[in-house]
N, C-alpha and C. Protein backbone atom coordinates (compact mmCIF):
# COMPACT_ATOMS: atom_id res chain seq x y z
N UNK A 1 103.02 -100.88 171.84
CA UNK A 1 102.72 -101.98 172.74
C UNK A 1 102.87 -103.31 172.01
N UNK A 2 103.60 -104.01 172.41
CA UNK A 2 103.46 -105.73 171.75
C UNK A 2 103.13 -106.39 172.66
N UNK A 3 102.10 -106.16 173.33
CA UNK A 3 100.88 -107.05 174.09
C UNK A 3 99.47 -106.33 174.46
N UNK A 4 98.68 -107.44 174.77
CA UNK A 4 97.37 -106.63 175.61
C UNK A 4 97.18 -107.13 176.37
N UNK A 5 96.20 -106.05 177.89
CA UNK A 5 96.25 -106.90 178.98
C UNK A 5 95.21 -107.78 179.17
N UNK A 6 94.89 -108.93 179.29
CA UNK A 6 93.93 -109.73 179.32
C UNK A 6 93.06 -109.61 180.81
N UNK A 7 93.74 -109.37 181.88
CA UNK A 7 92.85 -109.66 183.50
C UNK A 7 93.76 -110.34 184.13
N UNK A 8 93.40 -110.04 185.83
CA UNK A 8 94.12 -110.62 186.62
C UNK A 8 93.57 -112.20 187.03
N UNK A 9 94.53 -112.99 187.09
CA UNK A 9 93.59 -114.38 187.19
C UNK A 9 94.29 -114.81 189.10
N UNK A 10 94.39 -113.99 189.32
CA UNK A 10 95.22 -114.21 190.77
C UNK A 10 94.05 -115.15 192.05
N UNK A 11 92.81 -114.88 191.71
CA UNK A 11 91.36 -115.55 192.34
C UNK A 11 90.95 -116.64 192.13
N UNK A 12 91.75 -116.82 190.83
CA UNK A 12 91.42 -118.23 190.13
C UNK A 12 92.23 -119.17 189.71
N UNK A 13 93.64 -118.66 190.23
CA UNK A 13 95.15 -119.22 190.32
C UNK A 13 95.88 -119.04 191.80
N UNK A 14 96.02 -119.86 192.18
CA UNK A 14 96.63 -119.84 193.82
C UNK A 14 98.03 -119.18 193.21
N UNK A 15 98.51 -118.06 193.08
CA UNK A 15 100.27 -117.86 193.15
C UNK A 15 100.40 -118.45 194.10
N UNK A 16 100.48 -117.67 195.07
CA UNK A 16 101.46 -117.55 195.97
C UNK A 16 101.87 -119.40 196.63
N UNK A 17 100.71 -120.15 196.50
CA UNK A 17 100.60 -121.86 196.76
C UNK A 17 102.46 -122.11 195.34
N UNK A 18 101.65 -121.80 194.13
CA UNK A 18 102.25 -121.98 193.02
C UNK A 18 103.77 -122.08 193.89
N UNK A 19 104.00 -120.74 193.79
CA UNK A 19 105.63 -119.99 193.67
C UNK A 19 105.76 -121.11 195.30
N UNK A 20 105.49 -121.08 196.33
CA UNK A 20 106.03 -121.96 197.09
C UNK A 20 106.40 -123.41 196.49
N UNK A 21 105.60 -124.20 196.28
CA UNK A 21 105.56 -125.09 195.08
C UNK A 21 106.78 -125.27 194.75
N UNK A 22 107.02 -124.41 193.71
CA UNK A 22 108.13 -124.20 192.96
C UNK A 22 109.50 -124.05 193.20
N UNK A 23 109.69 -123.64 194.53
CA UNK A 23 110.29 -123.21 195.53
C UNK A 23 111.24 -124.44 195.94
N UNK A 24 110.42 -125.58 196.28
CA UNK A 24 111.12 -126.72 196.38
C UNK A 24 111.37 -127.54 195.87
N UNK A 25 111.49 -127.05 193.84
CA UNK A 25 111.63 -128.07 193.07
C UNK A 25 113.41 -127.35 192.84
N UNK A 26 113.71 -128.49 191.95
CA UNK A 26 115.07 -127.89 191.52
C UNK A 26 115.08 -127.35 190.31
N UNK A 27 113.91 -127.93 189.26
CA UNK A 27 113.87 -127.40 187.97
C UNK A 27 115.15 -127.46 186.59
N UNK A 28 115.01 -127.18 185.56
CA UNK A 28 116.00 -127.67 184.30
C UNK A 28 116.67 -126.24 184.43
N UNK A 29 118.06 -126.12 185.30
CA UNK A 29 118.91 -125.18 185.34
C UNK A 29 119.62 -124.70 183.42
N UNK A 30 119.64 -122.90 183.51
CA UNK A 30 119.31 -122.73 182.13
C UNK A 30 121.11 -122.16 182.23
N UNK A 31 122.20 -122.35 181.29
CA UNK A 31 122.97 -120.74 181.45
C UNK A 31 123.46 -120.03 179.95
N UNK A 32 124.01 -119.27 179.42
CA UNK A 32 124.30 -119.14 178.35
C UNK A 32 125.02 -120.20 177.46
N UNK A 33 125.77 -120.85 177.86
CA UNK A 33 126.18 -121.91 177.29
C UNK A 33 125.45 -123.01 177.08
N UNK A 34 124.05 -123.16 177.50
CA UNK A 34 123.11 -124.19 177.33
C UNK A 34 121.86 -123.98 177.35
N UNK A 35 121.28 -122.62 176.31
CA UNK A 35 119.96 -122.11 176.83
C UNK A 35 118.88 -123.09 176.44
N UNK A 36 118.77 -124.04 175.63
CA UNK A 36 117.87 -125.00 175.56
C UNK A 36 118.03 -126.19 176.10
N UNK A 37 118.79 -126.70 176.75
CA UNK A 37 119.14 -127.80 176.98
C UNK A 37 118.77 -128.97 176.76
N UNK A 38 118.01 -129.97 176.97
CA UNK A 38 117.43 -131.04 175.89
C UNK A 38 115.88 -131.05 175.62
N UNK A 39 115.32 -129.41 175.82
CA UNK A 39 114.03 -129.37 175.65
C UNK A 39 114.04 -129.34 174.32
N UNK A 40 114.61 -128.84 173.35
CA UNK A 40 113.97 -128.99 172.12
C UNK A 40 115.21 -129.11 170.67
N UNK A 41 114.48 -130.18 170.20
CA UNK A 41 115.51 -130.59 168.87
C UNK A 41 115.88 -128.93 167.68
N UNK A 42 117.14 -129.10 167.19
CA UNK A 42 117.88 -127.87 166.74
C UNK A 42 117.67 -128.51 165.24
N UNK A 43 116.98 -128.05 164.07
CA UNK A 43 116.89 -127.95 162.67
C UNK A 43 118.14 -127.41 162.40
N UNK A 44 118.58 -127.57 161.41
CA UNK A 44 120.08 -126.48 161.19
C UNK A 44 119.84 -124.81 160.90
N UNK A 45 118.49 -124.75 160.27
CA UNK A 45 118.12 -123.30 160.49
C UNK A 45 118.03 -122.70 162.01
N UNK A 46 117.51 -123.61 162.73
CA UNK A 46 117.51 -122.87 164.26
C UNK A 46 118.88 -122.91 164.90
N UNK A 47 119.37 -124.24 164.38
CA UNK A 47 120.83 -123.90 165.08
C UNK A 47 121.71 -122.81 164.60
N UNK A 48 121.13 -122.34 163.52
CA UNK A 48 122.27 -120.89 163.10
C UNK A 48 121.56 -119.76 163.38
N UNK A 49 120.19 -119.79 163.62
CA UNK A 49 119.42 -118.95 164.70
C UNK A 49 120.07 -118.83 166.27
N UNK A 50 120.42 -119.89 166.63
CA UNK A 50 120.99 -120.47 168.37
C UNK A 50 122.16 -119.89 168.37
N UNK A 51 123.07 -120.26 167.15
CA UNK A 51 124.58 -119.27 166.99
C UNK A 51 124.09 -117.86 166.97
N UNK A 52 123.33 -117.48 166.43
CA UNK A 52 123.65 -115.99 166.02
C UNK A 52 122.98 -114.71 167.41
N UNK A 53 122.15 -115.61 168.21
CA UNK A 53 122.07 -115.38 169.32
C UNK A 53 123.08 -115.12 170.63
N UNK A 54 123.75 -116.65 170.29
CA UNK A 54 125.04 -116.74 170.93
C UNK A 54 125.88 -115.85 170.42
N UNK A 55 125.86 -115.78 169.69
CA UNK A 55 126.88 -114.37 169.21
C UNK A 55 126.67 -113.24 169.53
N UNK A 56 125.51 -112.46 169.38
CA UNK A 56 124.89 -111.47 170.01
C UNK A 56 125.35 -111.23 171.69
N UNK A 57 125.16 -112.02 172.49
CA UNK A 57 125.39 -111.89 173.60
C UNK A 57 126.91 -112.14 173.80
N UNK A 58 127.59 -112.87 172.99
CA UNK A 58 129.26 -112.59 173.31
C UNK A 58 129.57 -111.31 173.03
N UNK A 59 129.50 -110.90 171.78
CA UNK A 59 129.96 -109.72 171.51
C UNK A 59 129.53 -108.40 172.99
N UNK A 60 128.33 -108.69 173.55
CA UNK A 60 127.90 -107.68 174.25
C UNK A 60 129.04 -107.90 175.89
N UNK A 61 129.37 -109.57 175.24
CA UNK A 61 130.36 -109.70 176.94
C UNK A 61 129.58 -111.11 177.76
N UNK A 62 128.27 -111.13 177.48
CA UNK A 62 127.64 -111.75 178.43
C UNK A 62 128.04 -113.20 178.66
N UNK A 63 128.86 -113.96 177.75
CA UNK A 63 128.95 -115.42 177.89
C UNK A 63 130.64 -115.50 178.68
N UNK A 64 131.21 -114.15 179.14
CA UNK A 64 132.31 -114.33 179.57
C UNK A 64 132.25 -114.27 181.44
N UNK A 65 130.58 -113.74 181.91
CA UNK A 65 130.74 -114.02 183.19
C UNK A 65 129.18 -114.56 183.35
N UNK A 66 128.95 -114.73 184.50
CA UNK A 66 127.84 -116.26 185.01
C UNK A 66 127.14 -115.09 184.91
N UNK A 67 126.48 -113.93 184.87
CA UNK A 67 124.79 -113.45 185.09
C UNK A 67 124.20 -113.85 184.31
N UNK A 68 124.14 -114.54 182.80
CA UNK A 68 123.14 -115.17 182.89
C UNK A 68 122.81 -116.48 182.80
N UNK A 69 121.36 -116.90 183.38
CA UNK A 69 121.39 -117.86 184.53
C UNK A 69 119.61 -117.88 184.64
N UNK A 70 119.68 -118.90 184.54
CA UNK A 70 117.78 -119.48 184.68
C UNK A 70 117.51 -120.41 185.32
N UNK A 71 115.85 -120.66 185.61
CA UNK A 71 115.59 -122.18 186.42
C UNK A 71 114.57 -122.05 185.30
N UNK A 72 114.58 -123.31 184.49
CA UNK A 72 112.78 -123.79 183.93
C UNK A 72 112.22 -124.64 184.88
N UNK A 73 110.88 -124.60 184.97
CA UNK A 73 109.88 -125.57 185.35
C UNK A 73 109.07 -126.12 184.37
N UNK A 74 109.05 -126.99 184.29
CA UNK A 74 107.62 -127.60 183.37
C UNK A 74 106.47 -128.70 183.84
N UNK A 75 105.38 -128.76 183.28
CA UNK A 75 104.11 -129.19 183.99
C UNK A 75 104.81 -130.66 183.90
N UNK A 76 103.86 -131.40 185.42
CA UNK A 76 104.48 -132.76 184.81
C UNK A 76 105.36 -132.97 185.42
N UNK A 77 106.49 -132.52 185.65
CA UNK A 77 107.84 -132.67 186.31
C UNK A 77 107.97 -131.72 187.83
N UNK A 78 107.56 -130.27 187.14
CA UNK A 78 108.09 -129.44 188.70
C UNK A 78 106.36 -129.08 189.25
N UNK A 79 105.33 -128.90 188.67
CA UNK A 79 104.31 -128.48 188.92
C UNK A 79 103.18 -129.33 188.11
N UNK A 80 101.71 -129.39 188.97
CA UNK A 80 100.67 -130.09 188.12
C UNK A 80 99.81 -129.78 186.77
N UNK A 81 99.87 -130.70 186.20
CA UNK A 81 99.48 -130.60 184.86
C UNK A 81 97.98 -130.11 184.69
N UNK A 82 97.29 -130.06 185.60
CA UNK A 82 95.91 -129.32 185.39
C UNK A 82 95.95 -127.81 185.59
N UNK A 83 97.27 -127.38 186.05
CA UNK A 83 97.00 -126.13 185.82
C UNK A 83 97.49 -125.62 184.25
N UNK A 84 97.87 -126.11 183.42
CA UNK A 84 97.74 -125.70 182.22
C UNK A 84 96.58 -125.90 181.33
N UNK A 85 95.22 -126.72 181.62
CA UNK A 85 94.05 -127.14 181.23
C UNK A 85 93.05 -125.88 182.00
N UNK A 86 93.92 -125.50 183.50
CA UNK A 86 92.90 -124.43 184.41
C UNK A 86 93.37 -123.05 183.49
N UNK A 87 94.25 -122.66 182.97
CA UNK A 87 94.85 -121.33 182.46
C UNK A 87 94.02 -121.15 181.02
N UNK A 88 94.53 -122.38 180.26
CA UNK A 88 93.97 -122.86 178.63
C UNK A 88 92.55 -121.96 178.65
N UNK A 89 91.71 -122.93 179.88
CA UNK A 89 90.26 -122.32 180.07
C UNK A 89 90.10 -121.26 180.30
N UNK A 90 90.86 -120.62 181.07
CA UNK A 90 91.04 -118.96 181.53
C UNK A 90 91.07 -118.10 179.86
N UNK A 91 92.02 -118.41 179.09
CA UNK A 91 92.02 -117.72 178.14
C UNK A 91 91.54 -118.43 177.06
N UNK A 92 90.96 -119.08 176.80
CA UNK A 92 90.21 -120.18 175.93
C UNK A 92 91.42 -120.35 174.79
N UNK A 93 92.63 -121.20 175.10
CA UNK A 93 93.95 -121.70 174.19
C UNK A 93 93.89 -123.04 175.13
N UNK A 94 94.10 -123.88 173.68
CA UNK A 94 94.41 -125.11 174.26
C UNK A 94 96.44 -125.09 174.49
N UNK A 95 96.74 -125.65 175.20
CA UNK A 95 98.25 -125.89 175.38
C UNK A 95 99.09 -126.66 174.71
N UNK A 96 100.64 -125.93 174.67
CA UNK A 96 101.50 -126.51 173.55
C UNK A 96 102.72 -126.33 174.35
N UNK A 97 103.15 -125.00 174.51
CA UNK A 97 104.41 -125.49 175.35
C UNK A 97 104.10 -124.43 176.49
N UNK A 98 104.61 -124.88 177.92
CA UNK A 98 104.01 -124.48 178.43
C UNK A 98 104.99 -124.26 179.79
N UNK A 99 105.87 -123.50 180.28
CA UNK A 99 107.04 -123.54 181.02
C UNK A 99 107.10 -122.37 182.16
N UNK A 100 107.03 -122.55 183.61
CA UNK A 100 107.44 -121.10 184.58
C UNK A 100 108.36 -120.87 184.44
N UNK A 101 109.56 -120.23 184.40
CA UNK A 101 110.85 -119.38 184.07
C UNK A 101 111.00 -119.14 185.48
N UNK A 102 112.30 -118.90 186.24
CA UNK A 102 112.58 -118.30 187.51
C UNK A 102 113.89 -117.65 187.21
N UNK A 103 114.55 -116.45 188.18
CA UNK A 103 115.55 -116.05 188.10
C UNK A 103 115.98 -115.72 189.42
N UNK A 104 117.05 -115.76 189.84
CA UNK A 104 118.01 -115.32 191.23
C UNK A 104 118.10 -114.21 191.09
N UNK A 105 118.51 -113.35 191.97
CA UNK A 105 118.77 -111.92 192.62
C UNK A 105 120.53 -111.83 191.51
N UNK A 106 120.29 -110.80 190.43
CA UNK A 106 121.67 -110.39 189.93
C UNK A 106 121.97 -110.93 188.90
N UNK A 107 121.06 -112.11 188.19
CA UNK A 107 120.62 -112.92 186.85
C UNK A 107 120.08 -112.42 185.99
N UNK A 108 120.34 -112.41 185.21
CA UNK A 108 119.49 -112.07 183.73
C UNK A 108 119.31 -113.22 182.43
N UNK A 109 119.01 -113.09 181.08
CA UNK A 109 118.67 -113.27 180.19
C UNK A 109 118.29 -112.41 179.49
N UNK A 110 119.68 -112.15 178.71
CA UNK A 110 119.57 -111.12 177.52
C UNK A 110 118.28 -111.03 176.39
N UNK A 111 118.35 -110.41 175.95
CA UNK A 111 117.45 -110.22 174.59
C UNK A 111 117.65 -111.65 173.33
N UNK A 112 116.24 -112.13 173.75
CA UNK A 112 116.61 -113.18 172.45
C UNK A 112 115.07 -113.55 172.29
N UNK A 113 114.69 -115.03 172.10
CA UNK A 113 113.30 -115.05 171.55
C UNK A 113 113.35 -116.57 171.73
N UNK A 114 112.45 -117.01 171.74
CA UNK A 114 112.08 -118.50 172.40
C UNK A 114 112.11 -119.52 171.29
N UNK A 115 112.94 -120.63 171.24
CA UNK A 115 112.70 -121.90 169.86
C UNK A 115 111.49 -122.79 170.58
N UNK A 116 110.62 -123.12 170.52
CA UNK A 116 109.68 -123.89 171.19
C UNK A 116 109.90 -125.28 169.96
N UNK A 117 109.54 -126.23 170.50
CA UNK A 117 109.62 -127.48 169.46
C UNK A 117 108.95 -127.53 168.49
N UNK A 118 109.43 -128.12 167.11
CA UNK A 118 108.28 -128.51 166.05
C UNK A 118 108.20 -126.42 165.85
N UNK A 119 109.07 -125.74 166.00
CA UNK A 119 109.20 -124.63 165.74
C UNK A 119 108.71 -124.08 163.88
N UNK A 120 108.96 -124.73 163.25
CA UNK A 120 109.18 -124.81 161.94
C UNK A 120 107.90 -125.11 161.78
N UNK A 121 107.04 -125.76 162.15
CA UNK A 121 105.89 -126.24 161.41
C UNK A 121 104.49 -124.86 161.58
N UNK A 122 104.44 -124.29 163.10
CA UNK A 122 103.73 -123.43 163.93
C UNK A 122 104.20 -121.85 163.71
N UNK A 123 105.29 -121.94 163.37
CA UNK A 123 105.83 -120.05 163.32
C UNK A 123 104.84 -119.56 162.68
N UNK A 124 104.09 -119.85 161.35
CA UNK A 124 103.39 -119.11 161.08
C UNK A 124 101.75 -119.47 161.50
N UNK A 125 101.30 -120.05 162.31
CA UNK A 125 100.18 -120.52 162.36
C UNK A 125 99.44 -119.52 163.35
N UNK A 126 98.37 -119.25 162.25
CA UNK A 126 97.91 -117.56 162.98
C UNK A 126 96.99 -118.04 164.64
N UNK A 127 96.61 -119.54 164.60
CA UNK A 127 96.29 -119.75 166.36
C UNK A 127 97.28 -119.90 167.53
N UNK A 128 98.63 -119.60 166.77
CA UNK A 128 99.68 -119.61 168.20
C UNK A 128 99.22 -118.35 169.07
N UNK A 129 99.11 -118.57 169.89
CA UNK A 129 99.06 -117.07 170.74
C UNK A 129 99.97 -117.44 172.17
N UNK A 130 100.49 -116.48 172.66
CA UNK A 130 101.49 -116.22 174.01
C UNK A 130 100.60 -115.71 174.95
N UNK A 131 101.18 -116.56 176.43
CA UNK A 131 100.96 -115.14 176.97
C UNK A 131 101.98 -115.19 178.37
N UNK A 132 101.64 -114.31 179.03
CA UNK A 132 102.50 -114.09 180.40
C UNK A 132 101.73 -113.31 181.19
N UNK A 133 102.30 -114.77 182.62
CA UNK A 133 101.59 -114.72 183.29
C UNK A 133 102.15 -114.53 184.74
N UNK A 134 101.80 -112.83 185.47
CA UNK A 134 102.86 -112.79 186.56
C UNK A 134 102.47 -112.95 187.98
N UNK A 135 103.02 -114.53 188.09
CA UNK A 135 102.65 -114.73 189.53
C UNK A 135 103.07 -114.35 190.32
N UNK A 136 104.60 -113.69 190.42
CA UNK A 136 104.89 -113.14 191.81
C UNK A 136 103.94 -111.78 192.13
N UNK A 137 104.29 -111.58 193.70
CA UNK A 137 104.11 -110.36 193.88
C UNK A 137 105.29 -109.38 193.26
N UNK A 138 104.64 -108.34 193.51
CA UNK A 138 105.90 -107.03 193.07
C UNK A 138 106.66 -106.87 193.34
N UNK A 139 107.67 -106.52 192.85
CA UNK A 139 109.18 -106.62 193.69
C UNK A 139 110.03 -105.69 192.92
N UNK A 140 110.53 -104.59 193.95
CA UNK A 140 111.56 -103.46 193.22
C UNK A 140 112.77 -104.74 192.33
N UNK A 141 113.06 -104.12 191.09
CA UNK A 141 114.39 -104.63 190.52
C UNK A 141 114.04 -105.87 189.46
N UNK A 142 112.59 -106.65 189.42
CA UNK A 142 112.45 -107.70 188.44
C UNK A 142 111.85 -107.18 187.57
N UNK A 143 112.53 -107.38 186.27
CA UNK A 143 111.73 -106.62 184.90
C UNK A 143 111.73 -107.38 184.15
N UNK A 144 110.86 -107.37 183.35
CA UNK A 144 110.50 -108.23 182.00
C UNK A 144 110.42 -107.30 181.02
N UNK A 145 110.48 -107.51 179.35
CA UNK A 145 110.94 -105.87 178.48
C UNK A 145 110.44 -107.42 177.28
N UNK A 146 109.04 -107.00 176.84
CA UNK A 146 109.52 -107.56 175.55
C UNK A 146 109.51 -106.86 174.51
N UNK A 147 109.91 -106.77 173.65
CA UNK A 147 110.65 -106.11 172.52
C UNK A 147 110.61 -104.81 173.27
N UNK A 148 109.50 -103.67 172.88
CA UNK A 148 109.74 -102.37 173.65
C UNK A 148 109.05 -101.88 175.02
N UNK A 149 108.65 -103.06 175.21
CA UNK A 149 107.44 -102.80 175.99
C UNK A 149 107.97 -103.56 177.94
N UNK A 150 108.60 -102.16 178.82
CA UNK A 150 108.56 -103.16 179.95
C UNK A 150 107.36 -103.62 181.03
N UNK A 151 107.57 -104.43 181.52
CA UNK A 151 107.08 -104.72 182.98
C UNK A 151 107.81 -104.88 183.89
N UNK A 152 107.44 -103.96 184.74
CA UNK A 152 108.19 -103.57 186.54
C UNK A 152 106.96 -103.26 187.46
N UNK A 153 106.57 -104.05 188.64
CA UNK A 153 105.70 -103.89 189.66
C UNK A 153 104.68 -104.36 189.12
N UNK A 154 104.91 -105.27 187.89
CA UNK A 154 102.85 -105.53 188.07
C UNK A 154 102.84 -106.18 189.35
N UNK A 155 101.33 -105.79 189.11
CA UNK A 155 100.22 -106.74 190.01
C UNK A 155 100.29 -108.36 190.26
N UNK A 156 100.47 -109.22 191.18
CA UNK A 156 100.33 -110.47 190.86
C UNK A 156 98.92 -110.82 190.64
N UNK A 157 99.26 -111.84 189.37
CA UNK A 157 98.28 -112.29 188.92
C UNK A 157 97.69 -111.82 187.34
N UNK A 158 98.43 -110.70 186.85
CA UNK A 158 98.07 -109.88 185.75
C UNK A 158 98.41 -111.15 184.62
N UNK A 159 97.69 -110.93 183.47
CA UNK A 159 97.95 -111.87 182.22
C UNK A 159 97.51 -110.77 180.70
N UNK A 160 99.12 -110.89 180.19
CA UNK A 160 98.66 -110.16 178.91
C UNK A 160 99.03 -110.87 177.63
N UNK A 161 98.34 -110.74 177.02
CA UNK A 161 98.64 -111.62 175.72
C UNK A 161 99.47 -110.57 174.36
N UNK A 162 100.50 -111.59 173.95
CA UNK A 162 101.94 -111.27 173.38
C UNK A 162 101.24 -111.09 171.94
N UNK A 163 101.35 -109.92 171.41
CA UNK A 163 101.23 -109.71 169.54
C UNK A 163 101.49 -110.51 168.89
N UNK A 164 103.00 -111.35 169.29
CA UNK A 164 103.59 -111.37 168.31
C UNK A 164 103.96 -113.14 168.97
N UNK A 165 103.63 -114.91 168.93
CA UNK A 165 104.04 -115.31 170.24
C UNK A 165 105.45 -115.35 170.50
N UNK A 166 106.39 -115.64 169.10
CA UNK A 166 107.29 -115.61 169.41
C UNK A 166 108.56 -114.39 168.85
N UNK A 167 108.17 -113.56 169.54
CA UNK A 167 108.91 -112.06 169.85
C UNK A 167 110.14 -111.80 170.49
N UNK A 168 111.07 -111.19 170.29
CA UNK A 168 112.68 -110.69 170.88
C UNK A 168 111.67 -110.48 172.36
N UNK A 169 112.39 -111.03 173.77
CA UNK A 169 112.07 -110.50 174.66
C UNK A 169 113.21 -110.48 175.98
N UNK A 170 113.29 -109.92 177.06
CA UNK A 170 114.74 -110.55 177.95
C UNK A 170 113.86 -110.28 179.04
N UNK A 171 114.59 -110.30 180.14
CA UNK A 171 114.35 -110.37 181.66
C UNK A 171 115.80 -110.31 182.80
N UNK A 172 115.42 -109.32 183.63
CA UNK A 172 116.49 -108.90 184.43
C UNK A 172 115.84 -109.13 185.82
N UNK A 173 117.03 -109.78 186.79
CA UNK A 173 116.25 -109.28 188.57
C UNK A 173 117.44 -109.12 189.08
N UNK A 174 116.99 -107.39 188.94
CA UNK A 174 118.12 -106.53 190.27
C UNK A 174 117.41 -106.38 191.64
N UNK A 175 116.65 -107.46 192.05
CA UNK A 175 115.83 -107.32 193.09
C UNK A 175 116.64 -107.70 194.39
N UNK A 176 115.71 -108.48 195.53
CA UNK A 176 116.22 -109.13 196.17
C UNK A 176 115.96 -110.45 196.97
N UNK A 177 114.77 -110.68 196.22
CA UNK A 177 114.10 -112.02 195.62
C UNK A 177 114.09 -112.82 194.44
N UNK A 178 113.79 -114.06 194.44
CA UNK A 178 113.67 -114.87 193.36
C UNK A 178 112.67 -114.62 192.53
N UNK A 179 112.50 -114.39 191.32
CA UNK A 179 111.52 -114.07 190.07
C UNK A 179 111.06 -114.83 189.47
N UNK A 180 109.31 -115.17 189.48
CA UNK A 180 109.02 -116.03 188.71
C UNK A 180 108.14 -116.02 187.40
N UNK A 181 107.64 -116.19 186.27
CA UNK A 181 107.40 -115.86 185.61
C UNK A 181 106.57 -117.29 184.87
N UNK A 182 105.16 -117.25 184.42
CA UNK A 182 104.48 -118.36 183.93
C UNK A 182 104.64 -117.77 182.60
N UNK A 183 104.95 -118.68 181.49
CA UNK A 183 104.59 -118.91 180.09
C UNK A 183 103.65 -119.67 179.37
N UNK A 184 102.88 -119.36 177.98
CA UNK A 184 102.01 -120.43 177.92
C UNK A 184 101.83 -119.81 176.52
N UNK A 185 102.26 -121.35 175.80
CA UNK A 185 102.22 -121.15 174.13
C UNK A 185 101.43 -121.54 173.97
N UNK A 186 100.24 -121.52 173.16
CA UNK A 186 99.52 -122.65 172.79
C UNK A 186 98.65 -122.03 171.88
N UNK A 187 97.63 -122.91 171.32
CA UNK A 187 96.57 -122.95 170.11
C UNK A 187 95.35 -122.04 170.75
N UNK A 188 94.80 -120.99 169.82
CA UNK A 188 93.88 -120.19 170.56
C UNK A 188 92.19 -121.05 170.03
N UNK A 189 91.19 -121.60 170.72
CA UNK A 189 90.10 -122.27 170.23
C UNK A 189 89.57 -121.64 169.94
N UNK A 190 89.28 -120.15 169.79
CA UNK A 190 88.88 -119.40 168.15
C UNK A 190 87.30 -118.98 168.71
């Protein structure tokens, strides 16, 4: 297992308000050719991290046709900023980076692992903690897999916290809905 499950916060988090919400934003469109886009500055170590990723997924084929394909949201811009202060409190972590993920019907995002900013300073800082947080309802065909570990049909509302925060992870939707997915890096207040 490279997570544990923390509780469902679905009573104390409107999804379903959320994912409508979200619904009518346009959000920072993601695709292989631009998986960070101007969220976060590239050190030359991460940028040969960013290549070797990119490489990974050519060799497998993936940068030669459009499946993969993302929407980010971030607080502030697509959604309100107190719900990352309402979550923080839920799991007692203050917030650092903090982003919903969405995917289309037939999209993916291969296997790779997240550069969050100021990456270099936090990798080892034993209060980073992850977690994920699944607001949709269930839906045949949307999976999340991090390192070995999948999720298919949770529960909306489930929250489990990541071993490891920043871990190999991907995400597929062979569904026939849009997939949404809350993230939340941040400092654990101990």
């Amino acid at each position: 297992m490279q997570s544990d499950y923390v509780g469902n916060f679905k009573d104390q988090i409107d999804c379903d308000a959320l994912i409508a919400h979200l619904s009518a934003q346009e959000g920072e469109h993601r695709t292989a050719d631009n998986p960070y886009a101007s969220s976060v500055e590239l050190d030359p170590e991460l940028l040969e991290k960013k290549h070797e990723m990119r490489d990974l997924w050519q060799s497998a084929g993936y940068m030669e046709h459009d499946t993969v394909d993302w929407i980010n949201y971030y607080a502030g811009d697509h959604f309100d900023m107190n719900l990352l202060d309402q979550f923080g409190d839920l799991v007692n972590a203050d917030p650092y980076n903090v982003w919903i993920s969405s995917m289309r019907p037939g999209k993916c995002v291969p296997y790779h692992w997240d550069i969050a900013r100021e990456y270099q300073t936090h990798k080892n800082d034993p209060r980073m903690v992850r977690y994920s947080f699944f607001i949709d309802r269930p839906s045949i065909g949307q999976v999340f897999v991090l390192k070995d570990q999948a999720f298919h049909m949770i529960p909306q509302g489930e929250v489990y916290r990541w071993h490891k925060w920043d871990e190999w992870h991907l995400g597929f939707n062979c569904g026939f809905s849009q997939k949404f997915l809350f993230h939340y890096v941040g400092f654990d207040r101990g």
